[in-house]
Every structure is written in structure tokens, then in C-alpha cells.
PDB file of N, CA and C in Angstrom:
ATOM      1  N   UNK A   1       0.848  -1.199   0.000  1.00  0.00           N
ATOM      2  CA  UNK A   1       0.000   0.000   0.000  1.00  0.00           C
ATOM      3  C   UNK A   1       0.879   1.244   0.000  1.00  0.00           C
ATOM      4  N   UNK A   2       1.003   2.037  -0.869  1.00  0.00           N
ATOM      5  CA  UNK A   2       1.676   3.840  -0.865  1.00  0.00           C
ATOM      6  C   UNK A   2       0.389   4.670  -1.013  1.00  0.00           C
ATOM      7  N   UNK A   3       0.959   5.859   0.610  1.00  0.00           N
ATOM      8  CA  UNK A   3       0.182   6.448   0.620  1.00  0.00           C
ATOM      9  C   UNK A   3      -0.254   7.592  -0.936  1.00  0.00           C
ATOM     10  N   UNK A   4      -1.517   7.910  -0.912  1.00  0.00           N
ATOM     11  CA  UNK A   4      -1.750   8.754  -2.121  1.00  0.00           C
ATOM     12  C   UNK A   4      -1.329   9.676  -2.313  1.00  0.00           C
ATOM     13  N   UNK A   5      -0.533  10.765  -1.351  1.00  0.00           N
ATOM     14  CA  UNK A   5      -0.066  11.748  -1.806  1.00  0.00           C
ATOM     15  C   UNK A   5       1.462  11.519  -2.435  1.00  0.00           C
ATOM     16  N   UNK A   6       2.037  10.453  -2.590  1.00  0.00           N
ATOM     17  CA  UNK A   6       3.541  10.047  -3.385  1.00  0.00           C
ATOM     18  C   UNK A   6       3.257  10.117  -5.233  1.00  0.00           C
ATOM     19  N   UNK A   7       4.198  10.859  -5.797  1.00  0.00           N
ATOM     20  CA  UNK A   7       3.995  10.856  -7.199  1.00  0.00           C
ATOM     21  C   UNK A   7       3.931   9.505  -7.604  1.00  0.00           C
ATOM     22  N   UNK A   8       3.668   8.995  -8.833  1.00  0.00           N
ATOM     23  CA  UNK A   8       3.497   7.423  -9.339  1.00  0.00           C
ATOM     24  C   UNK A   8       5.005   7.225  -9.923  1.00  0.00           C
ATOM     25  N   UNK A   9       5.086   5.820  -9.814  1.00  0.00           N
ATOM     26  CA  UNK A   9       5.993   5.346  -9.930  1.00  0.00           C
ATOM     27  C   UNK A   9       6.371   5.204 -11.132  1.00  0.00           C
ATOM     28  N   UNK A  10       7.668   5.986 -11.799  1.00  0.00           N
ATOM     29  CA  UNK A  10       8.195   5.623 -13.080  1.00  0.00           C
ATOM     30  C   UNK A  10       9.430   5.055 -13.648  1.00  0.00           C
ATOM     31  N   UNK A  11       9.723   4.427 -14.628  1.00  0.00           N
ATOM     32  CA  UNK A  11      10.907   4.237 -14.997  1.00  0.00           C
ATOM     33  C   UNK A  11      11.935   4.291 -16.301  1.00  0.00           C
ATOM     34  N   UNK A  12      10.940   5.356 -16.960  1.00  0.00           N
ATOM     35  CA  UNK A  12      11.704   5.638 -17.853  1.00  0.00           C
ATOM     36  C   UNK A  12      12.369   7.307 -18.248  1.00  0.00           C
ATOM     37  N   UNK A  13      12.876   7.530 -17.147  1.00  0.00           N
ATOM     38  CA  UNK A  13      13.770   8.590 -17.290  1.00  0.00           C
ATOM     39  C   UNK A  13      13.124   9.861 -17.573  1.00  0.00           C
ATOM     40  N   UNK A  14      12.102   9.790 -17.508  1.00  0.00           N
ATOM     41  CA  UNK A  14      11.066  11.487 -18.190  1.00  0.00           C
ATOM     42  C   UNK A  14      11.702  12.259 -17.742  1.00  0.00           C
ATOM     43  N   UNK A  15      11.648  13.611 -18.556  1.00  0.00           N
ATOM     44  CA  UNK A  15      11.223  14.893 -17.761  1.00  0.00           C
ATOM     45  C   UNK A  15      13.411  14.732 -17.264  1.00  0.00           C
ATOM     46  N   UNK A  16      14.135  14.108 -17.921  1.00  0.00           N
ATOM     47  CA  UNK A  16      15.215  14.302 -17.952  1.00  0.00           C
ATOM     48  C   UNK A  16      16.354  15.534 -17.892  1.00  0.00           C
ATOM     49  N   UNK A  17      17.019  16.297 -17.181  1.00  0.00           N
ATOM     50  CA  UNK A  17      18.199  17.478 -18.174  1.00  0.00           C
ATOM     51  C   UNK A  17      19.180  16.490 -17.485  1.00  0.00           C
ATOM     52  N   UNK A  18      20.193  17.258 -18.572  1.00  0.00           N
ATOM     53  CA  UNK A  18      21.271  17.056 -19.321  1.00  0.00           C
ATOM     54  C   UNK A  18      21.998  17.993 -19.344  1.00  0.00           C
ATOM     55  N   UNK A  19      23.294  18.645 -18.190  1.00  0.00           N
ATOM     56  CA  UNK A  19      23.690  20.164 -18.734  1.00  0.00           C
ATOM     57  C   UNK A  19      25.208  19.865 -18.629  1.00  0.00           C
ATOM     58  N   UNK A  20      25.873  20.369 -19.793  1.00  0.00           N
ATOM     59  CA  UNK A  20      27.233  20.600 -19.691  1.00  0.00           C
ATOM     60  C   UNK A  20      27.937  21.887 -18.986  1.00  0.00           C
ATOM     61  N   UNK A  21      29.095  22.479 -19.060  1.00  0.00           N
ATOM     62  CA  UNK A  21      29.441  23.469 -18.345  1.00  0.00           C
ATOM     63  C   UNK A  21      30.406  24.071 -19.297  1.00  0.00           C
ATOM     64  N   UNK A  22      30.948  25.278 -18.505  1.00  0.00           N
ATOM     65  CA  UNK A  22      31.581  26.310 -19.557  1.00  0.00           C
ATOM     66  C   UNK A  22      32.679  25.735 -20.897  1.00  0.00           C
ATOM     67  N   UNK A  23      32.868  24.058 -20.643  1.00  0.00           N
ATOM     68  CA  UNK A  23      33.935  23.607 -21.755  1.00  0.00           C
ATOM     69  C   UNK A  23      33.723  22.363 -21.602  1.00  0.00           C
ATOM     70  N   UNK A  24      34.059  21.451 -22.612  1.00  0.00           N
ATOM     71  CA  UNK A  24      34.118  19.836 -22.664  1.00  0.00           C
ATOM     72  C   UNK A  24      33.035  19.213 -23.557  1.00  0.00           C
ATOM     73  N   UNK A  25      32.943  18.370 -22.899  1.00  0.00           N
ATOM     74  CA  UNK A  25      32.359  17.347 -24.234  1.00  0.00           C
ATOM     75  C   UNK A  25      30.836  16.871 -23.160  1.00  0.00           C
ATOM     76  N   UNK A  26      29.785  16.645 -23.847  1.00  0.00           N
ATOM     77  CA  UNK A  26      28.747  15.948 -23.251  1.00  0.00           C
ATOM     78  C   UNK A  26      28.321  14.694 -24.228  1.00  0.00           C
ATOM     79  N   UNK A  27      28.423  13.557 -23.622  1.00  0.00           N
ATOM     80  CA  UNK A  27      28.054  12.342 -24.372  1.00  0.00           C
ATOM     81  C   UNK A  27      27.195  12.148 -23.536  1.00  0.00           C
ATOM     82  N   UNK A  28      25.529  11.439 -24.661  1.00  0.00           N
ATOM     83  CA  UNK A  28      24.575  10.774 -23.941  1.00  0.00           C
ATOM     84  C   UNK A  28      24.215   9.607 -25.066  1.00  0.00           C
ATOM     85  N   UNK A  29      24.556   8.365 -24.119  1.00  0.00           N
ATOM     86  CA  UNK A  29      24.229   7.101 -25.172  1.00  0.00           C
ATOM     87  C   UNK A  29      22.523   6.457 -24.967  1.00  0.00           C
ATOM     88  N   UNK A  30      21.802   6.378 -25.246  1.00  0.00           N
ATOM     89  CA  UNK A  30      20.804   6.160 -25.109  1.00  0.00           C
ATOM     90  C   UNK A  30      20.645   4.195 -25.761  1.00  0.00           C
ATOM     91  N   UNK A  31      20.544   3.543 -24.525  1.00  0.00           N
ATOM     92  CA  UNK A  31      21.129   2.284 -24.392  1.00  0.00           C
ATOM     93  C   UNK A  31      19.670   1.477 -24.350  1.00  0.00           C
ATOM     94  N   UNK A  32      18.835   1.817 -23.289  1.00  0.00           N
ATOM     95  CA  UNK A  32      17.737   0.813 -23.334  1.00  0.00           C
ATOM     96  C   UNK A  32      16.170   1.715 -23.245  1.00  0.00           C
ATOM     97  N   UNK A  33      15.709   0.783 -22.975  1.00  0.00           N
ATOM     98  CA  UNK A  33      14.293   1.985 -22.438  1.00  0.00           C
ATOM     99  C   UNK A  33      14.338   2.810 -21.720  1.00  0.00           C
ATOM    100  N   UNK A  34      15.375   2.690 -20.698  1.00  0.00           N
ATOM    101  CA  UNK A  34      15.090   3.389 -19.919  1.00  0.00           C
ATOM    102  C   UNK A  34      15.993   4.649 -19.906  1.00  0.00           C
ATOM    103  N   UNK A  35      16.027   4.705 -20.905  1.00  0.00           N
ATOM    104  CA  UNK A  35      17.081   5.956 -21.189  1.00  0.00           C
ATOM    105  C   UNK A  35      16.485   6.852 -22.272  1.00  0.00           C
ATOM    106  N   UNK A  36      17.004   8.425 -22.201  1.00  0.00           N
ATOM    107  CA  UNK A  36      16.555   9.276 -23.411  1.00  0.00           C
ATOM    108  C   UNK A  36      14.657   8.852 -23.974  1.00  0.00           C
ATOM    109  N   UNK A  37      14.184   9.007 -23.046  1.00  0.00           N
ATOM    110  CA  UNK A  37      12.762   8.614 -23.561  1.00  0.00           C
ATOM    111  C   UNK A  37      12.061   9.667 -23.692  1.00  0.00           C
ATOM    112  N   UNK A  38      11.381  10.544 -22.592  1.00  0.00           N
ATOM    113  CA  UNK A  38      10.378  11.311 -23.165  1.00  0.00           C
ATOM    114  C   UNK A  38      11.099  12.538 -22.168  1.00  0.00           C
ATOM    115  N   UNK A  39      10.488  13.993 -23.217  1.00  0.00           N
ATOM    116  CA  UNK A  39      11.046  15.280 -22.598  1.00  0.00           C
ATOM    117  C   UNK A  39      12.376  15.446 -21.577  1.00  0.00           C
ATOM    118  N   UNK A  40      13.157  14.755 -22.198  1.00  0.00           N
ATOM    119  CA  UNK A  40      14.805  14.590 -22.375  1.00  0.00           C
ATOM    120  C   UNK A  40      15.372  15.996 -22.890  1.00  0.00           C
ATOM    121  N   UNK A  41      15.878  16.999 -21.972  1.00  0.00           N
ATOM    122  CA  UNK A  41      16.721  17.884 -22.269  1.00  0.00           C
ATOM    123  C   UNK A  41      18.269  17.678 -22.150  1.00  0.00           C
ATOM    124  N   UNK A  42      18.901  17.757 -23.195  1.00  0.00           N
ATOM    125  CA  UNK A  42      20.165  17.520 -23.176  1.00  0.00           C
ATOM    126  C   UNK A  42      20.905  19.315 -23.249  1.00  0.00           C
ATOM    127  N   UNK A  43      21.580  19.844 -22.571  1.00  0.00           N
ATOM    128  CA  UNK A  43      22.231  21.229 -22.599  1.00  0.00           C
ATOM    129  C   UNK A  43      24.040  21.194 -22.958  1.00  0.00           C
ATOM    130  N   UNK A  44      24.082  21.542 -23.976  1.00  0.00           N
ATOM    131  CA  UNK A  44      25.623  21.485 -24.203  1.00  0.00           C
ATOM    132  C   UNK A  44      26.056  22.631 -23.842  1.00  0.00           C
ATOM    133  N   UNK A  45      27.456  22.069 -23.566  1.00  0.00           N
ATOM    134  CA  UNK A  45      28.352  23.153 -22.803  1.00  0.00           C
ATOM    135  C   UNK A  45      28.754  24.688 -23.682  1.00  0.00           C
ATOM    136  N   UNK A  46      29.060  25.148 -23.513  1.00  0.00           N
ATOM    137  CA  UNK A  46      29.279  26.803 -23.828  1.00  0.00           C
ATOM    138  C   UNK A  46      30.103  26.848 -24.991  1.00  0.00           C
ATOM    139  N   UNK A  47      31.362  26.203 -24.916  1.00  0.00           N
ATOM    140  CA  UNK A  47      32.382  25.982 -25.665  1.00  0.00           C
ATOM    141  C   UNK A  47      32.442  24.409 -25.795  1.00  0.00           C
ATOM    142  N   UNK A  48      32.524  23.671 -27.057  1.00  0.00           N
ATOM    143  CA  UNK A  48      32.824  22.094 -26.548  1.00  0.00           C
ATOM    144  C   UNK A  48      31.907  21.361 -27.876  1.00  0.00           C
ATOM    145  N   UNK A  49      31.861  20.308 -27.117  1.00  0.00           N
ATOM    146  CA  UNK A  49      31.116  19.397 -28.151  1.00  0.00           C
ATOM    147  C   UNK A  49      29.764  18.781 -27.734  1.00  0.00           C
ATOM    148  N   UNK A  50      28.692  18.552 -28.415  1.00  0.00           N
ATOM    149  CA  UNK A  50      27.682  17.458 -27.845  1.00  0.00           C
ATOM    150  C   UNK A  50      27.562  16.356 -28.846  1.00  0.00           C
ATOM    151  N   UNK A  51      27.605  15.134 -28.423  1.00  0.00           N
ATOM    152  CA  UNK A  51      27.698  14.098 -28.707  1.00  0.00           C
ATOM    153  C   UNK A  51      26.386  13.003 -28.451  1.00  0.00           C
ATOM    154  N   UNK A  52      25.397  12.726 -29.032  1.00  0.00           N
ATOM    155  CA  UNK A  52      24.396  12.009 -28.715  1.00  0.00           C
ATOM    156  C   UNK A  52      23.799  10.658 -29.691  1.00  0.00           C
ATOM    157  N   UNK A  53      23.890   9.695 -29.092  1.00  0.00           N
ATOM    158  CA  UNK A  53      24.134   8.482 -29.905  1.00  0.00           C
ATOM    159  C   UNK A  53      22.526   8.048 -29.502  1.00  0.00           C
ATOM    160  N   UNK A  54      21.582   7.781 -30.282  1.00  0.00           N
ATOM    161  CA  UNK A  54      20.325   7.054 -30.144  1.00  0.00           C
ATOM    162  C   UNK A  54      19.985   6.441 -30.669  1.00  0.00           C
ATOM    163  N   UNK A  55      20.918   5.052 -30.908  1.00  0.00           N
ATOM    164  CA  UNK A  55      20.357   3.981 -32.285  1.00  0.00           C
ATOM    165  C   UNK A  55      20.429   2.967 -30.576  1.00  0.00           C
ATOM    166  N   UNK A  56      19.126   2.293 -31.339  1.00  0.00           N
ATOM    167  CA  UNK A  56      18.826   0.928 -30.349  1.00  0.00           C
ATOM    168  C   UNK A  56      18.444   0.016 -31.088  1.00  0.00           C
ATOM    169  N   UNK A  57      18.534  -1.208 -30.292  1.00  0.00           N
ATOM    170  CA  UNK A  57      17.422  -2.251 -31.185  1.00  0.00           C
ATOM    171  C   UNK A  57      16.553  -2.615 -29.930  1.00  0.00           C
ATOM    172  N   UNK A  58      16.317  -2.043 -28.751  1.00  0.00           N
ATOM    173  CA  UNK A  58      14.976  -2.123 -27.929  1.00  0.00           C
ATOM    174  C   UNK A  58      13.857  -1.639 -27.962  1.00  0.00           C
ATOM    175  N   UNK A  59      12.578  -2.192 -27.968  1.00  0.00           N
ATOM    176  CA  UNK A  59      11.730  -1.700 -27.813  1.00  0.00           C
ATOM    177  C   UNK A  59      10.738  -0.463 -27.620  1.00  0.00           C
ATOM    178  N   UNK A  60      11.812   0.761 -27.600  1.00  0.00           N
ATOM    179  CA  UNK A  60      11.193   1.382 -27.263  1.00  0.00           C
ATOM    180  C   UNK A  60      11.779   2.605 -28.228  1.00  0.00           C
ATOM    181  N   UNK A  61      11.868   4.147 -28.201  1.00  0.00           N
ATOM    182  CA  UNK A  61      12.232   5.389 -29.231  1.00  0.00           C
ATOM    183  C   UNK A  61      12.765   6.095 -28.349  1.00  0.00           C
ATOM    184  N   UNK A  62      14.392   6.474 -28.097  1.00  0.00           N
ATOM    185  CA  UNK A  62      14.987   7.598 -27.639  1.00  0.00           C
ATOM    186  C   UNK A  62      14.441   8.903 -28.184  1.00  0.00           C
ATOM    187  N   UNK A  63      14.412  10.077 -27.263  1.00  0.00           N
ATOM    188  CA  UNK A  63      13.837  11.373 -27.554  1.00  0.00           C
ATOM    189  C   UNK A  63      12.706  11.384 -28.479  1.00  0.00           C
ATOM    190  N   UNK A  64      11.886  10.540 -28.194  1.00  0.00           N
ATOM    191  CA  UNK A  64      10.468  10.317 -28.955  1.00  0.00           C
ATOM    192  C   UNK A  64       9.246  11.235 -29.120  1.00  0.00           C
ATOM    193  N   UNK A  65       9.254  11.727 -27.501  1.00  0.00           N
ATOM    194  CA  UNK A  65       8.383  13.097 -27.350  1.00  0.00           C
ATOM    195  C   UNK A  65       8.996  13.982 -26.743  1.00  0.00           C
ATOM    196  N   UNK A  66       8.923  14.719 -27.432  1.00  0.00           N
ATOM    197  CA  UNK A  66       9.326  16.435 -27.084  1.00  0.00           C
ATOM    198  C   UNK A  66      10.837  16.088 -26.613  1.00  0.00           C
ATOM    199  N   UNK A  67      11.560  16.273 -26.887  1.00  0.00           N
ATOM    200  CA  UNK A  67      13.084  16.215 -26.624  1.00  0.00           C
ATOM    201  C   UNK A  67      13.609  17.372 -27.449  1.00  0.00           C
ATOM    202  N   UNK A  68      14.619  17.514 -26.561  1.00  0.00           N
ATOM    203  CA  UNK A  68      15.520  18.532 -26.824  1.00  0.00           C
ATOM    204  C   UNK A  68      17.109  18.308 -26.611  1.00  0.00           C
ATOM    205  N   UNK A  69      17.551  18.715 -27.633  1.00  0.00           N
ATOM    206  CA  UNK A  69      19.305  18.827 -27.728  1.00  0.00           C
ATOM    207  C   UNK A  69      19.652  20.308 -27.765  1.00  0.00           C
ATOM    208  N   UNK A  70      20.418  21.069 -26.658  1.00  0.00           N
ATOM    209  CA  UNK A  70      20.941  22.182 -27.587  1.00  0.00           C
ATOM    210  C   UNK A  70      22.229  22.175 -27.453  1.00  0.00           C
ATOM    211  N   UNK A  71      22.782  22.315 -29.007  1.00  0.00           N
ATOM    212  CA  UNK A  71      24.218  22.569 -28.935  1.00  0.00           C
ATOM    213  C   UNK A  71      25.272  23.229 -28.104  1.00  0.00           C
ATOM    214  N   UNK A  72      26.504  23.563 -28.481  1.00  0.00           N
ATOM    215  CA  UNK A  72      27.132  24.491 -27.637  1.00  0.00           C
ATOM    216  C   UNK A  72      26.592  25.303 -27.820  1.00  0.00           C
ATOM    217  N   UNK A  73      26.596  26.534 -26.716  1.00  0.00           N
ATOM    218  CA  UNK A  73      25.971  27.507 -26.959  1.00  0.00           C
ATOM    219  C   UNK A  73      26.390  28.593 -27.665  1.00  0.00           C
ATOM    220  N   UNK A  74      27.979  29.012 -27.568  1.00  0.00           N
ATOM    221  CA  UNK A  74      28.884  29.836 -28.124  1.00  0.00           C
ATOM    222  C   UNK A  74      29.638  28.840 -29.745  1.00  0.00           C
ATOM    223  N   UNK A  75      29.858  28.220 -29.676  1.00  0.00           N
ATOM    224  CA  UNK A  75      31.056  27.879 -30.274  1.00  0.00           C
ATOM    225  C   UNK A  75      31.071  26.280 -30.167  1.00  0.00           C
ATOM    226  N   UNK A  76      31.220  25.386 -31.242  1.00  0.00           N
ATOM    227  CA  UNK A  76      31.476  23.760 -30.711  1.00  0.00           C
ATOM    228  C   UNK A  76      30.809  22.775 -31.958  1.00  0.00           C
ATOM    229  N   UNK A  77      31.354  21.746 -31.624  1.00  0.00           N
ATOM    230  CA  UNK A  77      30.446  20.450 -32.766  1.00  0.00           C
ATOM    231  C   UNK A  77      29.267  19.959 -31.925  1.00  0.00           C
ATOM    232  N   UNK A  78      28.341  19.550 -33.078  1.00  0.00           N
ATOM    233  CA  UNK A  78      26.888  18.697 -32.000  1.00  0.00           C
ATOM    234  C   UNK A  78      27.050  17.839 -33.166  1.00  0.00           C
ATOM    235  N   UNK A  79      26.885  15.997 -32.846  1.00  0.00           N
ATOM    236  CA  UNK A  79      26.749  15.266 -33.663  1.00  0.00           C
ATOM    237  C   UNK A  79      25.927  14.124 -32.730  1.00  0.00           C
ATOM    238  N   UNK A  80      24.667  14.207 -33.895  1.00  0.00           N
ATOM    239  CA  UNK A  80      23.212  13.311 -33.140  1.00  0.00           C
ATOM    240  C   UNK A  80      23.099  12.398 -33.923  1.00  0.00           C
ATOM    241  N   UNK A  81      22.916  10.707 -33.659  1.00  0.00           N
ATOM    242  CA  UNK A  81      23.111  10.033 -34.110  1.00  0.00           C
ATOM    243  C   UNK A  81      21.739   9.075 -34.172  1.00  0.00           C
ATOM    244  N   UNK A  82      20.764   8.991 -34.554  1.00  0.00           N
ATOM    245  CA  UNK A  82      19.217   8.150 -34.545  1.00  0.00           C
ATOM    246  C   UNK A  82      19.011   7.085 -35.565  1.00  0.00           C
ATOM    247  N   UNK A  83      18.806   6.185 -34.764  1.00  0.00           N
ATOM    248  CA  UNK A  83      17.980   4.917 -35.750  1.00  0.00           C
ATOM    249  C   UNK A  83      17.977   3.962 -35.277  1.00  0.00           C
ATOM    250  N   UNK A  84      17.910   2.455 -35.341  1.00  0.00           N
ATOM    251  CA  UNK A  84      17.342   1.708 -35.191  1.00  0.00           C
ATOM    252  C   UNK A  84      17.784   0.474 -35.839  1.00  0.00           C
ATOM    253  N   UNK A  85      18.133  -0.737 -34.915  1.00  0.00           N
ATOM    254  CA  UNK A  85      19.082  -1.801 -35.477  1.00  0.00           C
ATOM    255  C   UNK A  85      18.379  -2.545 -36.456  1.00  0.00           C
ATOM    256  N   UNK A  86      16.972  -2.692 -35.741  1.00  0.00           N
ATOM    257  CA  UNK A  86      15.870  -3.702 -36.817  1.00  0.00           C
ATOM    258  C   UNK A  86      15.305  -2.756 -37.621  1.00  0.00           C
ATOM    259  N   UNK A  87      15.422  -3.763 -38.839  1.00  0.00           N
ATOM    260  CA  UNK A  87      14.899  -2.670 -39.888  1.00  0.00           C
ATOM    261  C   UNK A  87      13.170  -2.924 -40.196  1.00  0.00           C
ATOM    262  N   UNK A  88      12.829  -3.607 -39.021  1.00  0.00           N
ATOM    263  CA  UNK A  88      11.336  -4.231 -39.317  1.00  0.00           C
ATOM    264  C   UNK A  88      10.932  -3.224 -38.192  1.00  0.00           C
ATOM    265  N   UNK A  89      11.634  -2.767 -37.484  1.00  0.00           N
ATOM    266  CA  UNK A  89      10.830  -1.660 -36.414  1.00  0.00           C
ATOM    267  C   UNK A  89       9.935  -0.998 -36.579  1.00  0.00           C
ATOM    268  N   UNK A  90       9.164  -0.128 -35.827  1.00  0.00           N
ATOM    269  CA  UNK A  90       7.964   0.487 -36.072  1.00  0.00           C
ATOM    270  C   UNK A  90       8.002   1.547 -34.985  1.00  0.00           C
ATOM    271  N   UNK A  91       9.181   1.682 -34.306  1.00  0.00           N
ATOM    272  CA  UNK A  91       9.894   2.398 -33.425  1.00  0.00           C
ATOM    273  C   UNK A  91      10.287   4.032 -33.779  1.00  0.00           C
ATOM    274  N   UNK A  92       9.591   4.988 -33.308  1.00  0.00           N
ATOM    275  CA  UNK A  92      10.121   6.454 -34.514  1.00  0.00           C
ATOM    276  C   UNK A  92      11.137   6.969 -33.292  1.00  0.00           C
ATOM    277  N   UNK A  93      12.117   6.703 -33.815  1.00  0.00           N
ATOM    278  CA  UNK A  93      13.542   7.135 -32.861  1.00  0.00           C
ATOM    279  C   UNK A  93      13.735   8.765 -33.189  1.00  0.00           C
ATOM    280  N   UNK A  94      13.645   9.824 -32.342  1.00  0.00           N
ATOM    281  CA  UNK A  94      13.715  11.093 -32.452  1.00  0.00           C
ATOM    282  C   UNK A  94      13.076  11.857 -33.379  1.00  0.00           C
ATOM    283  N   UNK A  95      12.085  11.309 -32.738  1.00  0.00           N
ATOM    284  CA  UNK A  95      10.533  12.007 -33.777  1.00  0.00           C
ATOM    285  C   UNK A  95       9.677  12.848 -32.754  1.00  0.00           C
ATOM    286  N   UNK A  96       8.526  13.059 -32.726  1.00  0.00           N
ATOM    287  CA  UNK A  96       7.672  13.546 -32.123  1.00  0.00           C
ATOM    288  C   UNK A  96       7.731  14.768 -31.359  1.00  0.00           C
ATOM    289  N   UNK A  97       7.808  15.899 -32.141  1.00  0.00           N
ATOM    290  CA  UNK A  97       8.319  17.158 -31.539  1.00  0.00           C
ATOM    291  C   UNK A  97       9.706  17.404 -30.995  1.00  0.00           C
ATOM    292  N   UNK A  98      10.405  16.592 -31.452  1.00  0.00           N
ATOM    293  CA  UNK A  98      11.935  17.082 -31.201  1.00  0.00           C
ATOM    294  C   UNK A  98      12.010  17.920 -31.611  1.00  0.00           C
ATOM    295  N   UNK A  99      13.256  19.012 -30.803  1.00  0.00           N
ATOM    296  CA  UNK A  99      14.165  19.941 -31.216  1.00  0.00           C
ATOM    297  C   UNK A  99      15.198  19.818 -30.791  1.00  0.00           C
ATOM    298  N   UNK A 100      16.030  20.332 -32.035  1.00  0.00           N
ATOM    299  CA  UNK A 100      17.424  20.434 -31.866  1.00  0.00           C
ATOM    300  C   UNK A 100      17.992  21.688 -32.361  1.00  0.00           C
ATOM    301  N   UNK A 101      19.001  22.594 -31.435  1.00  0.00           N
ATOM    302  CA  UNK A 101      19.329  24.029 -31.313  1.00  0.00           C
ATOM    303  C   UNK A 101      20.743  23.788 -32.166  1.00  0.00           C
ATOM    304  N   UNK A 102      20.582  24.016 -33.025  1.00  0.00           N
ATOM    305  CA  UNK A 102      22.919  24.376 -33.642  1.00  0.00           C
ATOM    306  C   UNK A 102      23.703  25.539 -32.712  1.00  0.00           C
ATOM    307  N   UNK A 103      24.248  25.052 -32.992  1.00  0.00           N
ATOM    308  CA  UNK A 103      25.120  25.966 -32.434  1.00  0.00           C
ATOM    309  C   UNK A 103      25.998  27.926 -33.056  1.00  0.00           C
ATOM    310  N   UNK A 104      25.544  28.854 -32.555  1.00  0.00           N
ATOM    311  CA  UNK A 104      25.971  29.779 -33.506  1.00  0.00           C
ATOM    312  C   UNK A 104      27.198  29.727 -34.316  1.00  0.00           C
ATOM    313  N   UNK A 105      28.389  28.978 -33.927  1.00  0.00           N
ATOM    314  CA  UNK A 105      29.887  28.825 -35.117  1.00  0.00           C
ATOM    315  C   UNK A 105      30.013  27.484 -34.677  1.00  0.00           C
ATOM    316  N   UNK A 106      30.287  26.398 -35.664  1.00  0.00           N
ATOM    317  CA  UNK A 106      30.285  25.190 -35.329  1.00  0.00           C
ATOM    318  C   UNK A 106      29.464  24.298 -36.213  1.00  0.00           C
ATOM    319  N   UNK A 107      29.571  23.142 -36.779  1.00  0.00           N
ATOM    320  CA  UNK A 107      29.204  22.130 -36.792  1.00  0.00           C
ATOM    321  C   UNK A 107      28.130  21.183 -36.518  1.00  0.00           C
ATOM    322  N   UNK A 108      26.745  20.738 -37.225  1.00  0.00           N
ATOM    323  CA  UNK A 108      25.841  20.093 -36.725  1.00  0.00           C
ATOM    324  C   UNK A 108      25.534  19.353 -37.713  1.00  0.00           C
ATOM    325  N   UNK A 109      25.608  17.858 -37.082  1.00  0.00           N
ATOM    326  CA  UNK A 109      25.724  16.684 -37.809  1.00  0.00           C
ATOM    327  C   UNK A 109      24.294  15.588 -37.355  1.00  0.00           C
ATOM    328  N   UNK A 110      23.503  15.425 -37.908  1.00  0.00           N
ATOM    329  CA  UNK A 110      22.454  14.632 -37.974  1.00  0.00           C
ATOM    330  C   UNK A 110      22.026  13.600 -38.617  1.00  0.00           C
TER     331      UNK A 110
END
């Protein structure tokens, strides 16, 4: 028995951030379900790189609803990587209102 006022129990990572800092690199591998699933903010660092890998062959769609990537913010590479091992899937891997921010000087690879 949990009392009723406790939020419900989840496990797939919602409602996620993601923030880098004034330099470096941010890698996010998005591995099983329970990763990169829904309203997933990823924040890249200022200066630097973002790096985001979302090919699976599980069940389920990294950054599927409403997700967000934003690049460096100043200056840097962003390289986002989506799809899907089975080609019989029915899985929409970084679909559903995604956005993704470039970066003002720099590099964006999709």
C-alpha cells in the first residue's frame, strides 16, 4: 500500500536534463528503455562538443516526445546520431516534436 499523496511510480527517465558546463564534451548514449525517452533535455556546454548516440534495437524510441538537444551555446560540434538496429521496427527514434538548437559557429551533424 503507498500512501496517495507520493507521485506514481516511473521508470523511464522522463522529464530528464542534461547540462554541460563552460567547456568539454557531453556524451549521452541512449542504451535501453530506460534511457533518453520522453522530454529529455540535453544542454551542451558553452564551448565544446555534444555528442548524442540514439540507435537501439529495444523496444522502445529515444527522444520520442518532445526532446531537446541544444548545442554548444557559443562555439562547438553537436553530432546526433538516430535509428534503429531492426529494420522491421515500427519504433520512430527522435521524432515527435523534437528539437534540436545548432550551435551559432560550429558544426551540426544529424
Amino acid at each position: 500500500f503507498l500512501p496517495s499523496f507520493l507521485p506514481p511510480f516511473t521508470d523511464d527517465c522522463s522529464d530528464t536534463l542534461i547540462k554541460g558546463g563552460s567547456s568539454g564534451t557531453v556524451t549521452v548514449n541512449c542504451i535501453d528503455r530506460n534511457t533518453c525517452y520522453q522530454r529529455v533535455h540535453v544542454v551542451g556546454p558553452t564551448l565544446g562538443k555534444v555528442v548524442v548516440n540514439a540507435v537501439t534495437d529495444a523496444d522502445f524510441a529515444p527522444f520520442s516526445n518532445e526532446g531537446l538537444i541544444e548545442c554548444p551555446t557559443v562555439e562547438g560540434e553537436c553530432s546526433i546520431t538516430c535509428g534503429h538496429t531492426k529494420e522491421d521496427s515500427k519504433q520512430v527514434v527522435c521524432g515527435n516534436k523534437m528539437k534540436i538548437v545548432g550551435s551559432p559557429k560550429g558544426d551540426l551533424k544529424v
